[in-house]
Every structure is written in structure tokens, then in C-alpha cells.
N, C-alpha and C. Protein backbone atom coordinates (compact mmCIF):
# COMPACT_ATOMS: atom_id res chain seq x y z
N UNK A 1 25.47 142.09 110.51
CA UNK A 1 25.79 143.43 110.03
C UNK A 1 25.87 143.39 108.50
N UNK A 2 25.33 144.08 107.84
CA UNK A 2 25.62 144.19 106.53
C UNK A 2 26.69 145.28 105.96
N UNK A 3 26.92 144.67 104.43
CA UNK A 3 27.80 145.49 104.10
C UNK A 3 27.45 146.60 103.71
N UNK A 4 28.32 148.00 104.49
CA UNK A 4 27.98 149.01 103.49
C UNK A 4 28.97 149.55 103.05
N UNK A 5 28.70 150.01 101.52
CA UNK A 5 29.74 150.25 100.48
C UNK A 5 29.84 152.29 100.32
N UNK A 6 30.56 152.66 100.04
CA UNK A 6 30.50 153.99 99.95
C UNK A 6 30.81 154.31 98.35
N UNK A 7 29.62 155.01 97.95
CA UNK A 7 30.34 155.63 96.96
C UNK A 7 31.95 156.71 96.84
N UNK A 8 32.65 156.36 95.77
CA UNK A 8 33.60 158.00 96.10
C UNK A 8 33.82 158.23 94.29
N UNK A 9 32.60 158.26 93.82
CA UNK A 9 32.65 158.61 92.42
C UNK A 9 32.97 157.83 91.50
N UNK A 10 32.41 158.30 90.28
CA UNK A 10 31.62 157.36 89.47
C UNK A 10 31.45 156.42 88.94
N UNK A 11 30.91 155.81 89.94
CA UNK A 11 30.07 154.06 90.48
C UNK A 11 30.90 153.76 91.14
N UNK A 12 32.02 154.04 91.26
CA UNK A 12 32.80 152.90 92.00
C UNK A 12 32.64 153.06 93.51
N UNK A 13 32.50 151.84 94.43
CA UNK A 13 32.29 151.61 95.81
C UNK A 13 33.56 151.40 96.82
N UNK A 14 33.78 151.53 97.73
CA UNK A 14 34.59 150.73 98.83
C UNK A 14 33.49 150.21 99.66
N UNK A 15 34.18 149.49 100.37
CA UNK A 15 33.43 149.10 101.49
C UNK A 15 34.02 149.75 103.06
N UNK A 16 33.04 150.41 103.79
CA UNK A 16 33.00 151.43 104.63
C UNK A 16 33.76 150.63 106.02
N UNK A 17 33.75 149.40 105.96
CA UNK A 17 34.13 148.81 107.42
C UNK A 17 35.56 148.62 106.89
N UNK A 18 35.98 148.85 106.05
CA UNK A 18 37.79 148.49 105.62
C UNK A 18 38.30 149.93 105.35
N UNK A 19 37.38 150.95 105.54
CA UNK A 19 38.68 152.49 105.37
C UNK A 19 39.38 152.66 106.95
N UNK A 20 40.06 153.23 106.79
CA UNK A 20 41.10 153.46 107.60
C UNK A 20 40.81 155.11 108.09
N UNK A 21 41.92 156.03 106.69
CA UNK A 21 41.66 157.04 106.83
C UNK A 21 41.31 157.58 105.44
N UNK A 22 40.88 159.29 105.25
CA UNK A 22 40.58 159.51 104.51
C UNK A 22 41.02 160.77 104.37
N UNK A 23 41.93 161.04 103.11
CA UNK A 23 43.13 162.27 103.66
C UNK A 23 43.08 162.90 102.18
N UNK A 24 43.66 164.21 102.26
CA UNK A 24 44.40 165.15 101.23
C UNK A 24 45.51 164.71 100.38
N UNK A 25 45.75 164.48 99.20
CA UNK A 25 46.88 164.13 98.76
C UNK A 25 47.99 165.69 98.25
N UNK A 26 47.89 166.47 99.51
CA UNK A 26 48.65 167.77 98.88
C UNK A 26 50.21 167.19 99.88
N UNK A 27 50.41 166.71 100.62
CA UNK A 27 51.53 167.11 101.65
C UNK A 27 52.18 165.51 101.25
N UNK A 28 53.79 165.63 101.42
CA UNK A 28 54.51 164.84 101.33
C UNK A 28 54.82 163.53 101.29
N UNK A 29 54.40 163.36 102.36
CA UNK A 29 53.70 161.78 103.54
C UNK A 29 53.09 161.11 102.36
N UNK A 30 51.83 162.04 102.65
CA UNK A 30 50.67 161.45 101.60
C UNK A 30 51.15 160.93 100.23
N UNK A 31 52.15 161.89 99.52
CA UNK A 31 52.67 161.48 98.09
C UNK A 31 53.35 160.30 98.57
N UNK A 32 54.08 160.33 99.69
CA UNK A 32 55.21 159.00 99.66
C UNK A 32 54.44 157.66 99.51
N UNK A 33 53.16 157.94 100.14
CA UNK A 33 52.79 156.59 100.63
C UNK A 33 51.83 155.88 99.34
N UNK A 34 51.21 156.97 98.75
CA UNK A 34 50.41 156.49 97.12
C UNK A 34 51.67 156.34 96.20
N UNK A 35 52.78 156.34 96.11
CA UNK A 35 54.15 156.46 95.41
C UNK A 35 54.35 154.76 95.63
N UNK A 36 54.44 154.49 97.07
CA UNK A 36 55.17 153.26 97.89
C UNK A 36 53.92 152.46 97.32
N UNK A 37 52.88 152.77 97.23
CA UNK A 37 51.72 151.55 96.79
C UNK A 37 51.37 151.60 95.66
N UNK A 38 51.75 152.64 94.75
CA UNK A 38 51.97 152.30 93.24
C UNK A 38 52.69 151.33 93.23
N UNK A 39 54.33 151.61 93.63
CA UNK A 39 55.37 150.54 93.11
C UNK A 39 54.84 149.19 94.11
N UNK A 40 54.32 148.94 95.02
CA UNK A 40 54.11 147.43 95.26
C UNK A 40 53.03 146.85 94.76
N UNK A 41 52.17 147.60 93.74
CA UNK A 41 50.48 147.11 93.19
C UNK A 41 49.32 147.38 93.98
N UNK A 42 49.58 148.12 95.38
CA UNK A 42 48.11 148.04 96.18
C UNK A 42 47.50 149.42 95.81
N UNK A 43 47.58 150.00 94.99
CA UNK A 43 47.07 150.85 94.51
C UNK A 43 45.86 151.08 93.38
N UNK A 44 44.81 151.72 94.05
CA UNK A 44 43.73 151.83 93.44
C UNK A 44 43.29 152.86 92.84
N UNK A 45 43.31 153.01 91.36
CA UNK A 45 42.60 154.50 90.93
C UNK A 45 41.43 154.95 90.42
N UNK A 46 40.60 155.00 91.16
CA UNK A 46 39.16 155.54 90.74
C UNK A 46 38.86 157.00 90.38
N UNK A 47 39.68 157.74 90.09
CA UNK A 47 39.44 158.81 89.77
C UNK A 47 38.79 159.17 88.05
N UNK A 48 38.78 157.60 87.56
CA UNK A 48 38.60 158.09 86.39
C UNK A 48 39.22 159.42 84.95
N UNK A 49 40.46 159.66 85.52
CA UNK A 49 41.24 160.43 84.64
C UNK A 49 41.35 161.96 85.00
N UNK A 50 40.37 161.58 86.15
CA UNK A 50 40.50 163.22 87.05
C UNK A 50 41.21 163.83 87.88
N UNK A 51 41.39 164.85 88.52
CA UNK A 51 42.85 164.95 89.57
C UNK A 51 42.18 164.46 90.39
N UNK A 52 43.70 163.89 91.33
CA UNK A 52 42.90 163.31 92.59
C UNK A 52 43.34 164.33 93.74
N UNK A 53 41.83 164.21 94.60
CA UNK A 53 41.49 165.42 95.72
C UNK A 53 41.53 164.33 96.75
N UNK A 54 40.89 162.67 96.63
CA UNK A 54 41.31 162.11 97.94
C UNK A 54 41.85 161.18 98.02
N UNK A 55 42.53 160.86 99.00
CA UNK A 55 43.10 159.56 99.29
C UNK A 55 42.66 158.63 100.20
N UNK A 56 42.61 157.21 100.04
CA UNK A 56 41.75 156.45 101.28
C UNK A 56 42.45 155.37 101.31
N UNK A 57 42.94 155.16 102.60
CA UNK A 57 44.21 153.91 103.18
C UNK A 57 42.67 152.88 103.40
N UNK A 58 42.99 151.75 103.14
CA UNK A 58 42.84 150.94 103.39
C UNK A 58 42.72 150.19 104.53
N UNK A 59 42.34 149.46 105.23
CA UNK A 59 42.79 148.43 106.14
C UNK A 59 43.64 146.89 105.44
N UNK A 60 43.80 146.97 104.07
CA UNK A 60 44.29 145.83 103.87
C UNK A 60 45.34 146.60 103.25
N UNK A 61 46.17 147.53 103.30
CA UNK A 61 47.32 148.19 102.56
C UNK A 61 47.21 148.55 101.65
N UNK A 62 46.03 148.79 101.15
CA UNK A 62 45.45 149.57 99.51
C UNK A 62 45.64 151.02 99.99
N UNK A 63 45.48 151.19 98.98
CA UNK A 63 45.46 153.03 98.83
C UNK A 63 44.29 153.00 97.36
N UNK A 64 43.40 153.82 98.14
CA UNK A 64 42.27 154.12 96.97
C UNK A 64 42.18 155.43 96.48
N UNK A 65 42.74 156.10 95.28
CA UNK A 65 42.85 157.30 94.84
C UNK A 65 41.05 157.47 94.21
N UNK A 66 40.59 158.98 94.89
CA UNK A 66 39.40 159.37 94.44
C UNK A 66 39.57 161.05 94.08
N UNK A 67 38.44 161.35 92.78
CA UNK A 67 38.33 163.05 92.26
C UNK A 67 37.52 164.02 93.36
N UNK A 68 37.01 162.62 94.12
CA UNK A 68 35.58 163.66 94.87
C UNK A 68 36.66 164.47 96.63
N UNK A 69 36.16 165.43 96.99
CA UNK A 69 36.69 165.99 97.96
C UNK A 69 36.49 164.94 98.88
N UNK A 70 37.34 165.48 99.92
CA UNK A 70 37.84 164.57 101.21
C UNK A 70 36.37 165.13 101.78
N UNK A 71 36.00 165.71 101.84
CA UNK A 71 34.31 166.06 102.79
C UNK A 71 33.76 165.36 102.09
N UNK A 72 33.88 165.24 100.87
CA UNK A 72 32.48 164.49 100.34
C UNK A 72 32.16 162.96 100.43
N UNK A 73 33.49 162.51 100.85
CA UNK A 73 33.69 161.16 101.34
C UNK A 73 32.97 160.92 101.91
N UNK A 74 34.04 162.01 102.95
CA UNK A 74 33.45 161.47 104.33
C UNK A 74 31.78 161.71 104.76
N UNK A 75 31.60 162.76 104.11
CA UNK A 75 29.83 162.87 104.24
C UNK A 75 28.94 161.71 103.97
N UNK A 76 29.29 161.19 102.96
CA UNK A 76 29.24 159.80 102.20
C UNK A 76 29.49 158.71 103.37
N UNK A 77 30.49 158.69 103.82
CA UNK A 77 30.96 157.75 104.93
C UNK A 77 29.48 157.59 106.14
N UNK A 78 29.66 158.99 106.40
CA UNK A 78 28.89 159.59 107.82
C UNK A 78 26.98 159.02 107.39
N UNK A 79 26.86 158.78 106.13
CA UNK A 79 25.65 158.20 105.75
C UNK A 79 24.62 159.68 105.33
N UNK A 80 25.22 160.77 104.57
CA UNK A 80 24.52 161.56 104.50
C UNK A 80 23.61 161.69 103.74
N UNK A 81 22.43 161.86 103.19
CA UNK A 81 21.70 161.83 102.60
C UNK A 81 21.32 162.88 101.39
N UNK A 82 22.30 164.22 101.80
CA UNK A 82 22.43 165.05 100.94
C UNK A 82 22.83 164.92 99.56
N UNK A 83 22.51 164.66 98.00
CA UNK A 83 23.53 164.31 97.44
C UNK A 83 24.20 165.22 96.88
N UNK A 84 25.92 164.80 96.69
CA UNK A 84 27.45 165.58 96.97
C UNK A 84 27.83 165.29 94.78
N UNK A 85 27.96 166.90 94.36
CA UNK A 85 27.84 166.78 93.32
C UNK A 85 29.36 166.06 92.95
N UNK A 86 29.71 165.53 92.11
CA UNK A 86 31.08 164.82 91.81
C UNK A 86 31.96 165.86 91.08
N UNK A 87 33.18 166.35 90.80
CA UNK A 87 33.97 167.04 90.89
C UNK A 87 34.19 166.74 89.15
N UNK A 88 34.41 168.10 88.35
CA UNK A 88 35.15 167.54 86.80
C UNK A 88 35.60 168.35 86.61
N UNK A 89 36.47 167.82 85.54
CA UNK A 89 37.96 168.57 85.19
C UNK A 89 37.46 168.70 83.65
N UNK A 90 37.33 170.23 83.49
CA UNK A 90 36.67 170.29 81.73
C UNK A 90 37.70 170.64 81.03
């Protein structure tokens, strides 16, 4: 099986066999748990200085903060071929 990596904006990859889930960072939970993996270091920010629209748990206890929408991930995930314009904050 090879690896496949997902984009979630600009350049930066995960690798698609280690996401977990791929969620909203508007509701509580969600803040607690990118909060709880700031303060222990498993926290990842790829947003590049942009707000972040997604969040992606890990399978190894990371939390990967991304600008691009939670659909666009996952479209991304799903292997879509459409390409998903990236999100900016002017």
C-alpha cells in the first residue's frame, strides 16, 4: 500500500491512513481538546497565520490545525479530483 498524503493547504501534507477525524473548531469540546494539545506539544499549525476552519485528530494524539474548510478536506481525503480553492484572510 502506498502512502497517501493529503493536502490541507499550503503545501503542507498529512498522511491520510493516520487521520482520525476531521471536525469544526466552533463548539467547546473541540476548543478543549486543541487547548489540551497545545499545552502538551502535540499540536500542529498549518494554517499559516489564517483562521482556523479545521481541525484533524490524529491517530497518534496530534491535533492538526488547518484554514481550508472541513469539506475541503475531506473532499481531498475522499480523493477528489476537483481542485478546492484555499481559503484567505485579506
Amino acid at each position: 500500500m502506498a502512502l497517501q498524503l493529503v493536502n490541507i493547504g499550503f503545501g503542507n501534507m498529512i498522511s491520510a491512513s493516520r487521520m482520525i477525524s476531521i471536525v469544526s473548531p466552533d463548539s467547546a469540546p473541540i476548543r478543549r481538546i486543541v487547548q489540551d494539545s497545545r499545552d502538551s506539544g502535540a499540536l500542529i499549525d498549518a494554517t499559516c497565520g489564517r483562521k482556523t476552519r479545521t481541525v484533524i485528530i490524529m491517530d497518534s494524539d496530534h491535533v492538526v490545525l488547518s484554514a481550508l474548510l472541513p469539506e475541503t478536506v475531506a473532499a481531498r481525503f475522499a480523493g477528489s479530483t476537483e481542485p478546492a480553492k484555499e481559503e484567505s484572510e485579506a
